[in-house]
Protein backbone atom coordinates (compact mmCIF):
# COMPACT_ATOMS: atom_id res chain seq x y z
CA UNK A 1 -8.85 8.30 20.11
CA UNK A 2 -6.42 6.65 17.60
CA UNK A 3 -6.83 8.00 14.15
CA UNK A 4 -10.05 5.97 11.85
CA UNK A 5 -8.02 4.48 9.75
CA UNK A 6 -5.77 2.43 12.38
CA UNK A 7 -8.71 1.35 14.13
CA UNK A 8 -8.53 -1.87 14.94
CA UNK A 9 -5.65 -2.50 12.07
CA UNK A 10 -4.98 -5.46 14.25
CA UNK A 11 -8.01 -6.84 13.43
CA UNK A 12 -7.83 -6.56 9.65
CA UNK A 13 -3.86 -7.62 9.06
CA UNK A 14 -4.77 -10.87 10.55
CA UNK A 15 -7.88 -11.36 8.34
CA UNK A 16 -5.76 -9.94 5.24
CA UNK A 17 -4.16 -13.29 4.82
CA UNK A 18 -7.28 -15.12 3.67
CA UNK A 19 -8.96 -15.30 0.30
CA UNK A 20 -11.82 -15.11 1.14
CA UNK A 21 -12.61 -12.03 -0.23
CA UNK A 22 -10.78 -12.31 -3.57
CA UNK A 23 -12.55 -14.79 -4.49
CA UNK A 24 -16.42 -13.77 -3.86
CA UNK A 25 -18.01 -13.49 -7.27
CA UNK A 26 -21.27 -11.34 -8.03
CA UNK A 27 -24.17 -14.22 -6.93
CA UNK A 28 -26.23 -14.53 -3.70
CA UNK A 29 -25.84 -10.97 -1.70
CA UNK A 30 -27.86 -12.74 1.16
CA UNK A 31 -24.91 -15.39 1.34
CA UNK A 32 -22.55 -12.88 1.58
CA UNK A 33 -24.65 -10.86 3.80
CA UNK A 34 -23.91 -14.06 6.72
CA UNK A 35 -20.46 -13.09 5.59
CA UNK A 36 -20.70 -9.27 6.37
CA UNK A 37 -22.00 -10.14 9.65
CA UNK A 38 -19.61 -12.63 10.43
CA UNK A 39 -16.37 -10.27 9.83
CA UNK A 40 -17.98 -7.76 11.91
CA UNK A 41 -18.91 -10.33 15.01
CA UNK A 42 -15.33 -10.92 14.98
CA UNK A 43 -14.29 -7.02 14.63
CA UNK A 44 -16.82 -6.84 17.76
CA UNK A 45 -15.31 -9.44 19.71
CA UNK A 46 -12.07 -7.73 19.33
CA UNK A 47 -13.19 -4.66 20.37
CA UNK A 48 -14.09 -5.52 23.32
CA UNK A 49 -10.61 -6.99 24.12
CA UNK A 50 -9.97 -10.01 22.91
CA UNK A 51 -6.46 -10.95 22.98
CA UNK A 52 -6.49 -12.46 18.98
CA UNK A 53 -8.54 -13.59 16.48
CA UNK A 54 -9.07 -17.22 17.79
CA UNK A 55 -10.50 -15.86 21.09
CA UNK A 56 -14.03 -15.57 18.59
CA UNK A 57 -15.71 -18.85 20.37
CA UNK A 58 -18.90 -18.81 17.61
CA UNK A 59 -18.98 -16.19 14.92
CA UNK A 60 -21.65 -18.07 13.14
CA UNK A 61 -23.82 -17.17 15.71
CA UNK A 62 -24.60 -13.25 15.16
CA UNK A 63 -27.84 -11.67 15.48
CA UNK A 64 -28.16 -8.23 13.57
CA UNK A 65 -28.73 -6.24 17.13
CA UNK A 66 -24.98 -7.40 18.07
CA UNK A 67 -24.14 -5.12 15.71
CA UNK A 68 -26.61 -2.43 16.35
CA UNK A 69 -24.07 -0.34 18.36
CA UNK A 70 -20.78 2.03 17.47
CA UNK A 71 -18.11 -1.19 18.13
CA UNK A 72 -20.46 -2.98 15.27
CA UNK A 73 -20.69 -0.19 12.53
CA UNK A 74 -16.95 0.59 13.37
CA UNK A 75 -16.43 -3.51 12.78
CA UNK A 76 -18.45 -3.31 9.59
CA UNK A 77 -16.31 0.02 8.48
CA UNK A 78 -13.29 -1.82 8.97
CA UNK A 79 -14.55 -5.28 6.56
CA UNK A 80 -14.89 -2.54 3.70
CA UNK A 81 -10.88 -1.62 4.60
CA UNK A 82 -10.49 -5.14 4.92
CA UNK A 83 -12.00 -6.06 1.51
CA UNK A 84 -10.72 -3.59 -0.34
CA UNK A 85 -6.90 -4.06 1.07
CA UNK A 86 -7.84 -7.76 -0.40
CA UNK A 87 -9.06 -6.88 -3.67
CA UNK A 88 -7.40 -4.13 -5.23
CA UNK A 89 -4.01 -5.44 -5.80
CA UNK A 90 -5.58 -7.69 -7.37
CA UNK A 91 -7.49 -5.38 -9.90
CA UNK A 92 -3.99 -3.91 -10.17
CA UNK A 93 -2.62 -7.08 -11.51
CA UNK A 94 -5.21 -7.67 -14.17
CA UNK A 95 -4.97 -4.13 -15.25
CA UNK A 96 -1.60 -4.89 -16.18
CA UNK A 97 -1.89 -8.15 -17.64
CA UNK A 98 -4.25 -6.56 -21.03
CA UNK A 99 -2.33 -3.63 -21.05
CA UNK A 100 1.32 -2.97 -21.65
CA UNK A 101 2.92 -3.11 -17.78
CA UNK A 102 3.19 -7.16 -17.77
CA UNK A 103 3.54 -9.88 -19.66
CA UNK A 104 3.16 -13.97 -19.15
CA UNK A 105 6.31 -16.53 -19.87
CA UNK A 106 3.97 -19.21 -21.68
CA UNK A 107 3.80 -21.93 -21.86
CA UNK A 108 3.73 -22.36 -18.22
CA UNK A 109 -0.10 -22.27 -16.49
CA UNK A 110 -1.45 -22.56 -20.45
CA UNK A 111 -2.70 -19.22 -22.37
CA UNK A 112 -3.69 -16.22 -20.42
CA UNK A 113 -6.13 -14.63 -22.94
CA UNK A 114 -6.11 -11.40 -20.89
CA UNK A 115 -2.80 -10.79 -21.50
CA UNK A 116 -3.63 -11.73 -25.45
CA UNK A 117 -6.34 -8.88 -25.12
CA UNK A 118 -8.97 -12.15 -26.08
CA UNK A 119 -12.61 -11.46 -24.62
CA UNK A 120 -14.19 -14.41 -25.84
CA UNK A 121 -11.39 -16.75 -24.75
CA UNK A 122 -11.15 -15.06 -21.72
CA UNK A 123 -14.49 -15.50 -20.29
CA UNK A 124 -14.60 -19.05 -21.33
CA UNK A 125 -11.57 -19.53 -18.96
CA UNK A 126 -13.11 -18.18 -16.60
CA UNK A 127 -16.30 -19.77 -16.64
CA UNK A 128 -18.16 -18.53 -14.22
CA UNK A 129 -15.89 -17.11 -11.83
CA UNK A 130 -16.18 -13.30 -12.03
CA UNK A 131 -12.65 -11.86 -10.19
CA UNK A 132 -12.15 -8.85 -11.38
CA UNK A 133 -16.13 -7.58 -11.23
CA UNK A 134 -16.24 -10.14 -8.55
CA UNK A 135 -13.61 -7.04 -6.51
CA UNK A 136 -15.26 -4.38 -7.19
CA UNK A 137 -18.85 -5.87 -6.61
CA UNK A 138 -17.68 -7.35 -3.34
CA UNK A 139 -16.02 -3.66 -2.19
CA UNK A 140 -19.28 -1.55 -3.40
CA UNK A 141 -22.14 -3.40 -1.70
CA UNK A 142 -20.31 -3.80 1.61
CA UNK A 143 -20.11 0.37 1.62
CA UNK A 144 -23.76 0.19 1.75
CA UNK A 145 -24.00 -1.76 5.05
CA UNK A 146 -21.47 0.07 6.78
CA UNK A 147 -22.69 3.36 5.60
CA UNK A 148 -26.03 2.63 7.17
CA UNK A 149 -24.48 1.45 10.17
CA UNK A 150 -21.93 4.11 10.70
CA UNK A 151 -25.32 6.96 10.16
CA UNK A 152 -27.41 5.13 12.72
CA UNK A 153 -24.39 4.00 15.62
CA UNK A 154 -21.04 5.88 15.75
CA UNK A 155 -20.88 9.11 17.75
CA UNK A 156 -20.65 12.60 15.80
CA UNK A 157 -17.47 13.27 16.45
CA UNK A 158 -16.41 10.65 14.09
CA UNK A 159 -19.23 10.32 11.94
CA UNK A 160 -18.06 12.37 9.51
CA UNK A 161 -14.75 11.36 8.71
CA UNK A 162 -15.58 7.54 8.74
CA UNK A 163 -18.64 8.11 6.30
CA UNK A 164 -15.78 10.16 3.89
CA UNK A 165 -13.89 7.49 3.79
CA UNK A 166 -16.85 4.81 3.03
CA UNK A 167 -17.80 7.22 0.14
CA UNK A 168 -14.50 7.60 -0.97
CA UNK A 169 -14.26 4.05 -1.05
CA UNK A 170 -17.41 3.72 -2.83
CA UNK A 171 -16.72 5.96 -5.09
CA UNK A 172 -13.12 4.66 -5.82
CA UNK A 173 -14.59 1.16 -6.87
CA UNK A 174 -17.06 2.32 -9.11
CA UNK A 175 -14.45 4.47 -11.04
CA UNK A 176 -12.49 1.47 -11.03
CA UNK A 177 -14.88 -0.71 -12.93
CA UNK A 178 -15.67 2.25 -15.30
CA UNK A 179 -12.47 2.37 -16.31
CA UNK A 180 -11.70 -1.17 -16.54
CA UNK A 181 -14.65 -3.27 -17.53
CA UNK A 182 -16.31 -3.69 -20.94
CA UNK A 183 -19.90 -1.37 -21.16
CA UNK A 184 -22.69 -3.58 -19.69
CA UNK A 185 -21.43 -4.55 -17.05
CA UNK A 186 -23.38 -3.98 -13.09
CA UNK A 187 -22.85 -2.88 -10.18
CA UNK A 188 -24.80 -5.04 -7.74
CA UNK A 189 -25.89 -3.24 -3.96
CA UNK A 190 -27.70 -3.82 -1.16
CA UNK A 191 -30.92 -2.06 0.06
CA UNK A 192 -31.96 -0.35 2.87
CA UNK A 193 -33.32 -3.51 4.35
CA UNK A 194 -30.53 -5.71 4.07
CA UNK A 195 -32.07 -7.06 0.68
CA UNK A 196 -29.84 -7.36 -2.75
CA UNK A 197 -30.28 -4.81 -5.02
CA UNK A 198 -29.20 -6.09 -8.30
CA UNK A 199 -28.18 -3.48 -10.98
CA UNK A 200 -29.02 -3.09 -14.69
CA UNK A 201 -25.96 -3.16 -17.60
CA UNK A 202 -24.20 0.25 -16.85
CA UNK A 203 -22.73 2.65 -19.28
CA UNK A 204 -19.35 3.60 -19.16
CA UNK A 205 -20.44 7.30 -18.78
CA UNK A 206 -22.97 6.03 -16.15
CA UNK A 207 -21.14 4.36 -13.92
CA UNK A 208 -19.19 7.41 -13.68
CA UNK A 209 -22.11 9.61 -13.22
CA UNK A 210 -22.51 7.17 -10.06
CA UNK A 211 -18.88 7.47 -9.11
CA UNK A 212 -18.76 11.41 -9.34
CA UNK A 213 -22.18 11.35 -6.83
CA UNK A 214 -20.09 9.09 -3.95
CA UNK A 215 -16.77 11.42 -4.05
CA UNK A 216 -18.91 13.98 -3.84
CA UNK A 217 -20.45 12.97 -0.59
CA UNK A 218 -16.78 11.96 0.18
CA UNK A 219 -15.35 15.54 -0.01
CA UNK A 220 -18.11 17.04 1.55
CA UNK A 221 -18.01 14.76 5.08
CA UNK A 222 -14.36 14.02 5.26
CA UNK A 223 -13.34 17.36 5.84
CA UNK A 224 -10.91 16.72 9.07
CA UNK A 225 -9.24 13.35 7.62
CA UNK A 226 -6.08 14.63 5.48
CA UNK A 227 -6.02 11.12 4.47
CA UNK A 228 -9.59 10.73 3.24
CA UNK A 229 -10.00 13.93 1.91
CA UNK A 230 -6.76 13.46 -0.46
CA UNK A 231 -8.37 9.82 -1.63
CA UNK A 232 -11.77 11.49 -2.46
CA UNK A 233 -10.44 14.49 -4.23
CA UNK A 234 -7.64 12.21 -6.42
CA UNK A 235 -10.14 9.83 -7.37
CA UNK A 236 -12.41 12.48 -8.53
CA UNK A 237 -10.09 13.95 -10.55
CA UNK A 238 -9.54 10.48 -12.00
CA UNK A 239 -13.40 10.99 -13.01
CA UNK A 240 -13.35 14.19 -14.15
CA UNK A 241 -10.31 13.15 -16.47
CA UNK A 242 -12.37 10.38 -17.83
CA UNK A 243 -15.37 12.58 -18.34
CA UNK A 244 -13.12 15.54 -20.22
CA UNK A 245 -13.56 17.92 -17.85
CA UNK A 246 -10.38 19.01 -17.52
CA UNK A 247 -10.37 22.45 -15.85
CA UNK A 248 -12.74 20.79 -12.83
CA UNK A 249 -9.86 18.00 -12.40
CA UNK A 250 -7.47 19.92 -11.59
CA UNK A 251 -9.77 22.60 -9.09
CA UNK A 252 -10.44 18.66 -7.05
CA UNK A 253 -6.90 18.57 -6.73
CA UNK A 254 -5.64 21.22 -6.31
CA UNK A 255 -5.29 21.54 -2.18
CA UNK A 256 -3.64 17.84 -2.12
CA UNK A 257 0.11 17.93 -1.36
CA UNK A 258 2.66 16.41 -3.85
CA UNK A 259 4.04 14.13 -0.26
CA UNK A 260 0.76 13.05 0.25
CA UNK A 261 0.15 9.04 -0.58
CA UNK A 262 -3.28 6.84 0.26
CA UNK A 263 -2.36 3.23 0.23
CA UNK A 264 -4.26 -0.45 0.94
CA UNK A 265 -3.06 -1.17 4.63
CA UNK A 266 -2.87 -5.08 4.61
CA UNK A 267 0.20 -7.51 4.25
CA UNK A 268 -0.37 -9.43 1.53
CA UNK A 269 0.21 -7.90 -1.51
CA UNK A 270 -1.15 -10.44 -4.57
CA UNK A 271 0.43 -8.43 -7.51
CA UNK A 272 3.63 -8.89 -5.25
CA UNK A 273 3.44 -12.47 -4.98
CA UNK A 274 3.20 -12.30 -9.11
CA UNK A 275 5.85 -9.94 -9.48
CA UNK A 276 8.18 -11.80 -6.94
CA UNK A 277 11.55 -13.05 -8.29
CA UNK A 278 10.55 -16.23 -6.20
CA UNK A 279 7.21 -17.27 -7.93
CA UNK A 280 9.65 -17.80 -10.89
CA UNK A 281 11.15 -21.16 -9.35
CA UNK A 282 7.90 -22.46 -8.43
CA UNK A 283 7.01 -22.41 -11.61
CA UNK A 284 3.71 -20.84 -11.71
CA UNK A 285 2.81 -16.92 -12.11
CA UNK A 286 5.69 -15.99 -14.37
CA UNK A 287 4.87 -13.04 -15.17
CA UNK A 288 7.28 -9.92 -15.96
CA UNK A 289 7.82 -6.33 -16.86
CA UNK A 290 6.32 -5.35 -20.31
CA UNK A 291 8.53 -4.69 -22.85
CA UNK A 292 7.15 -3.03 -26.10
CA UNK A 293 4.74 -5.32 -25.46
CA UNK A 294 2.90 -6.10 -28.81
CA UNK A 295 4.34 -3.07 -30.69
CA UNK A 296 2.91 -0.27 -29.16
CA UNK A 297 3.84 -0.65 -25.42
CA UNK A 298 6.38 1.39 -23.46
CA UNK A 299 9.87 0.71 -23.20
CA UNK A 300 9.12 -0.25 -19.13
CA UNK A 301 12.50 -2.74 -19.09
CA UNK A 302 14.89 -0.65 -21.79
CA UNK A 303 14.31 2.79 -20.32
CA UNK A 304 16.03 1.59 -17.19
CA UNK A 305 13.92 3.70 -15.34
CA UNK A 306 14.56 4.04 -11.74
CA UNK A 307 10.46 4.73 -11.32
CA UNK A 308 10.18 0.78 -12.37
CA UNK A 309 13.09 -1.23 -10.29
CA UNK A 310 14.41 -4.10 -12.12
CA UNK A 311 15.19 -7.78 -11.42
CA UNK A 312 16.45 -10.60 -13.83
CA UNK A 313 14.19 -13.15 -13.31
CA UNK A 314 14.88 -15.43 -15.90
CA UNK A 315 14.59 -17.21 -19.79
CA UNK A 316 11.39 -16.88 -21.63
CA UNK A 317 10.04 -20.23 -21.51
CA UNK A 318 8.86 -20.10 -25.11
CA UNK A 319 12.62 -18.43 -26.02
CA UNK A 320 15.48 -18.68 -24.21
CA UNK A 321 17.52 -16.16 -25.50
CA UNK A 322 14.51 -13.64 -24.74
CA UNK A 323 15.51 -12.30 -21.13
CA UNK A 324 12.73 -11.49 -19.06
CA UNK A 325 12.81 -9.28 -16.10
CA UNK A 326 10.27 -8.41 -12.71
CA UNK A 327 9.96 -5.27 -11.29
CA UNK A 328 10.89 -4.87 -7.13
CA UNK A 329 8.65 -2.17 -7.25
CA UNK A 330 6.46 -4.42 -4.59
CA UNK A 331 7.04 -6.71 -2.16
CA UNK A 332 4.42 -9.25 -0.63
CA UNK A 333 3.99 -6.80 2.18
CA UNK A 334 3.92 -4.05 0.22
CA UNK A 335 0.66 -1.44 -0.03
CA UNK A 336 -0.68 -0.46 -3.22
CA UNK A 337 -1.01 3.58 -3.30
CA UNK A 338 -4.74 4.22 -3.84
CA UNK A 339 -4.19 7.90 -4.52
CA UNK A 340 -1.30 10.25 -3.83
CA UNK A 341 0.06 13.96 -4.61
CA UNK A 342 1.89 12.80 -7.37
CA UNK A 343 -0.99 11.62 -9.03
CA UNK A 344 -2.72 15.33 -8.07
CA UNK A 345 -0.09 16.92 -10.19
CA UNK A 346 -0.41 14.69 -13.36
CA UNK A 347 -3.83 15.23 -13.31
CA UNK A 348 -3.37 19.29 -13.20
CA UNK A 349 -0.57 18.86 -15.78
CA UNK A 350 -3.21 16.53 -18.46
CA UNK A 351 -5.31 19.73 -17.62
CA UNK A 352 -2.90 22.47 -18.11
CA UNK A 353 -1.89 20.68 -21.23
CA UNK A 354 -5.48 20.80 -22.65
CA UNK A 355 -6.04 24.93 -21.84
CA UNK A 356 -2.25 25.15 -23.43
CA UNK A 357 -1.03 26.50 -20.34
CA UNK A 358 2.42 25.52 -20.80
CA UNK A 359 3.28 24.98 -16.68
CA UNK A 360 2.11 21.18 -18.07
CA UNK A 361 5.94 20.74 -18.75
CA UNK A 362 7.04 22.61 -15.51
CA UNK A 363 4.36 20.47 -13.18
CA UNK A 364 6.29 17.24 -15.12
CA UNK A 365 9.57 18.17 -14.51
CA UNK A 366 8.85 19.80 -10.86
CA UNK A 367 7.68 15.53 -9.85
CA UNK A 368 11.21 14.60 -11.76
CA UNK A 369 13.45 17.11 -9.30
CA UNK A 370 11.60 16.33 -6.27
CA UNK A 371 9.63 13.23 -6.23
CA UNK A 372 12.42 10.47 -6.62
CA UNK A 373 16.04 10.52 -5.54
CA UNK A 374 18.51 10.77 -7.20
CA UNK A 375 16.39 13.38 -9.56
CA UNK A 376 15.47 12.72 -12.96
CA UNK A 377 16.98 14.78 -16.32
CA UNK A 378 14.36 17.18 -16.92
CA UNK A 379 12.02 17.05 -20.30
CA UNK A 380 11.91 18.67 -22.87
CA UNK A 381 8.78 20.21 -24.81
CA UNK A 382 8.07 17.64 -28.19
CA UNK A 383 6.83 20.48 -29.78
CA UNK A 384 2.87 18.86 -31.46
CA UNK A 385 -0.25 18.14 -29.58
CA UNK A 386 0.04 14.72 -29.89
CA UNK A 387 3.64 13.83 -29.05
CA UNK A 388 3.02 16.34 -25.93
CA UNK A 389 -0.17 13.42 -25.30
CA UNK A 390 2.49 11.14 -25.55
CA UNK A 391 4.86 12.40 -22.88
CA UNK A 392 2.24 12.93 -20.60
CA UNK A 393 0.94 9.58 -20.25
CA UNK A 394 4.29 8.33 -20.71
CA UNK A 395 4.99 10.35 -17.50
CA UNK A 396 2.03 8.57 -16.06
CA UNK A 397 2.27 5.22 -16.91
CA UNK A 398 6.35 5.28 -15.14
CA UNK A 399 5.23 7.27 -11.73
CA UNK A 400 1.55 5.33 -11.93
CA UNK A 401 3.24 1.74 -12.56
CA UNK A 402 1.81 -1.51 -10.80
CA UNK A 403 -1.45 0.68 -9.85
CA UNK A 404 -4.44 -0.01 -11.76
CA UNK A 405 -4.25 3.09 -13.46
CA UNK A 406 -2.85 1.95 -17.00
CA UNK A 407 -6.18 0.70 -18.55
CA UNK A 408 -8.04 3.54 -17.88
CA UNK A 409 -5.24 5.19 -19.70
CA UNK A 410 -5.36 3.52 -22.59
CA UNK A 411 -8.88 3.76 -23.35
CA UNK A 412 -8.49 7.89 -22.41
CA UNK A 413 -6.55 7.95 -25.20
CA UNK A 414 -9.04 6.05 -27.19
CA UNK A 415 -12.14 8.13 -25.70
CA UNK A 416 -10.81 11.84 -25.17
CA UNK A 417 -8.20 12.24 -27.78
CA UNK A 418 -9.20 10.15 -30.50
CA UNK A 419 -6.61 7.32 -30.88
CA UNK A 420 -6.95 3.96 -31.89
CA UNK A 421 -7.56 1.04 -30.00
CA UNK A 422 -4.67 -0.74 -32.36
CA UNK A 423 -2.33 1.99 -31.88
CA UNK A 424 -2.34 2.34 -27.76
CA UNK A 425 -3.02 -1.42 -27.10
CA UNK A 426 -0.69 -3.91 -27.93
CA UNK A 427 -1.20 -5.59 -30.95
CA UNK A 428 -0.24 -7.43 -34.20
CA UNK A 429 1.65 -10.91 -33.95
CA UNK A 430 1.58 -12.38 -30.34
CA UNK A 431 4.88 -14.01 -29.17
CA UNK A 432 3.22 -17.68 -28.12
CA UNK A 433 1.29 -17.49 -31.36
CA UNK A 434 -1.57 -15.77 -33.69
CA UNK A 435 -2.13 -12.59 -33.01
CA UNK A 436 -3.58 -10.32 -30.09
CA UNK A 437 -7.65 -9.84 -29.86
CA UNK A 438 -9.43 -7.01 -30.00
CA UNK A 439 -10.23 -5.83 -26.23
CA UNK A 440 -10.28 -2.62 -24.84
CA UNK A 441 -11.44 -3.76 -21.39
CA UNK A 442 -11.89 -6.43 -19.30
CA UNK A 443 -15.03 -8.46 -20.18
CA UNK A 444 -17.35 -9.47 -17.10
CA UNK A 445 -18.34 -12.56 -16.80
CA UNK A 446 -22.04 -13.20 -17.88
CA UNK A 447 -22.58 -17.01 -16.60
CA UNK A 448 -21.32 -15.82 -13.47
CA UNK A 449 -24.11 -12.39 -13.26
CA UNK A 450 -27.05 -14.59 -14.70
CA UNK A 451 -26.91 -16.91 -11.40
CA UNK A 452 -28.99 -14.18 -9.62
CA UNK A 453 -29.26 -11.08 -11.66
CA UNK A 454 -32.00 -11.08 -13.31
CA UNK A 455 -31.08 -7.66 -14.87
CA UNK A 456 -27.90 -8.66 -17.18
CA UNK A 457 -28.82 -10.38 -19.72
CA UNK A 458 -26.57 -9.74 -22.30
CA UNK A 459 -22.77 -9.36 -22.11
CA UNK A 460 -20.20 -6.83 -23.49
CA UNK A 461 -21.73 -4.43 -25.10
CA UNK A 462 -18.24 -2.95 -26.96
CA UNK A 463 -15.33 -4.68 -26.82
């Protein structure tokens, strides 16, 4: 039996190409129910030995028993993979657009209030298209189908493993949205009975509370998947992190090795495509490698570090003696690492830092020796709590680059240690004009939740 996670990989590179799934917003679960059903007729069809995707005659026409066997949970296990290979590099890419990693060459495409850290602007431009609750919303309620299915149809000797990875995934999504959207925000989910389950505004301490209760689950079944194991324990010790509990972030972690790495499996990466030196010519998507973006962000071009590969890509439109630059950090084919060892050992360093063990340094410079080639000129100790903060997450944001880790970051700082949002975010004069807004996180889109939640009412509760 081929390992879970190759299962019919086939299957889900050829669907990878479509947008499909990008592009779902939070509205009618029973639409996207047909949907569910649909991608797992087709994982079916395969299964039984189809020769290639076109060889599905009708998927239209599926009947919930076709999928009332192990080939149909497996099919609806392997939409979540496919969904989430879809969505998350796309998360990524708005992670780095409010934060520090990119910036936009305007004027081309018009304003991208994201990148101008502009809530009010920014869901206005959206209107009601939801894309980066729209990901996570899309990734969390399909868990819930195939967990049910995977209980009730595939045989115990996989069970386990393929229900930690669902909860991993579960649990991965929800952290996620914690850490990236604005307090208020839902997490929508489908019931027992197939019926949408629409979520009240969330906390974010609570949607961490329900983060921290699906990696449990996920340690405690995937206990013979290296693989799964690794992404349930790194992404709890993401939560844990968030939630200040340092000492029980670094226990999660602890067993994962540094080599280890947990990455989307598709072939289309979208940050890629943004990133590409190519999408400069055509003229649309010119966006590039932060540079002290708005004051306060890190030196990601001028450090000329190896961790964040460098490309010219071209004049500022708005200035063109500014020189802008892309990172080759991706390609379009490249996978976006979900969780890794590397990650592990930041985590226990933030935590050794915080019981001022001072191995923090040694855990640093141990990833700097070994973890890239050629090595990297060991640190040195700052010498103050707060410039040791500093180096940390300035450690962090070069190995964690391009990842979807920076905004939860930034608002760490904010939440744990006390900074200000005007002193980790960029800010002050933008470079296209006026000044940068106010947001901490990415705003969800109310039009788009009120179509068919009945719950959300109200938007952003904090900016």
């Amino acid at each position: 039996m081929d390992h879970p996670r190759r299962l019919l990989s086939s299957w889900v590179d050829a669907m990878h190409g479509s947008p499909t799934s990008r592009w779902s917003v939070p509205g009618s679960l029973s639409a996207r129910r047909s949907f569910q059903i649909i991608s797992a007729a087709i994982g079916i069809t395969c299964l039984a030995a189809c020769s290639g995707i076109l060889d599905v005659s009708n998927p239209t026409l599926v009947r919930d028993s076709d999928i009332a066997n192990p080939s149909g949970a497996n099919a609806q296990r392997m939409n979540v993979v496919w969904v989430m290979n879809m969505n998350m590099p796309f998360a990524a890419e708005e992670v780095a657009r409010i934060t520090d990693e990119w910036v936009r060459d305007y004027p081309v495409g018009g304003y991208d209030y994201l990148d101008q850290r502009k809530s009010e602007a920014y869901e206005q431009q959206q209107g009601t298209s939801d894309s980066h609750l729209g990901a996570m919303d899309q990734v969390y309620w399909s868990t819930s189908l195939a967990i049910g299915a995977v209980r009730a149809y595939t045989p115990d000797s996989l069970k386990p493993d393929f229900l930690g990875q669902l909860y991993a995934t579960r649990g991965y999504v929800a952290l996620q949205a914690a850490e990236d959207i604005c307090p208020g925000f839902p997490l929508n989910d489908v019931a027992v009975d197939n019926q949408p389950l629409y979520s009240g505004p969330l906390t974010t301490d609570s949607a961490l509370v329900i983060a921290n209760a699906a990696l449990d689950s996920a340690v405690k079944y995937a206990t013979d998947s290296m693989e799964f194991v690794a992404l349930a324990r790194v992404t709890k010790g993401r939560a844990l992190l968030d939630q200040g509990k340092y000492a029980e972030a670094a226990a999660i972690v602890g067993p994962v090795a540094t080599s280890t790495v947990y990455r989307t499996s598709g072939t289309f990466n979208r940050m890629a495509g943004d990133m590409n030196p190519g999408a400069w010519q055509r003229g649309s998507f010119n966006y590039a490698v932060g540079n002290h973006d708005g004051g306060n962000g890190l030196d990601f071009v001028s450090a000329n570090d190896p961790r964040v590969p460098l490309v010219l890509g071209g004049a500022r439109a708005t200035n063109t003696a500014d020189t802008l630059y892309k990172t080759t950090k991706y390609t379009r084919t490249s996978q976006i690492v979900l969780a890794s060892g590397i990650e592990a050992r930041l985590i226990e360093a933030e935590a050794a830092l915080h019981a001022g063990d001072p191995s923090w340094l040694t855990l640093l410079n141990t990833l700097r020796e070994t973890a890239i080639s050629p090595a990297l000129p060991d640190l040195v100790d700052p010498g103050t709590p707060s410039t040791q903060v500093d180096l940390i997450y300035r450690e962090r944001a070069f190995w964690l680059f391009g990842t979807g880790r920076r905004l939860g970051d930034l608002r760490r700082l904010i939440r744990n240690y006390g900074r200000s949002a005007e002193s980790v975010f960029p800010t002050g004069p933008f470079f296209a004009g006026g000044t940068y807004g106010t947001a901490t996180a990415i705003p969800f889109i109310l039009a788009s939740q009120q179509q068919s939640n009945p719950h959300i009412t109200s938007g952003c509760t904090t900016r």
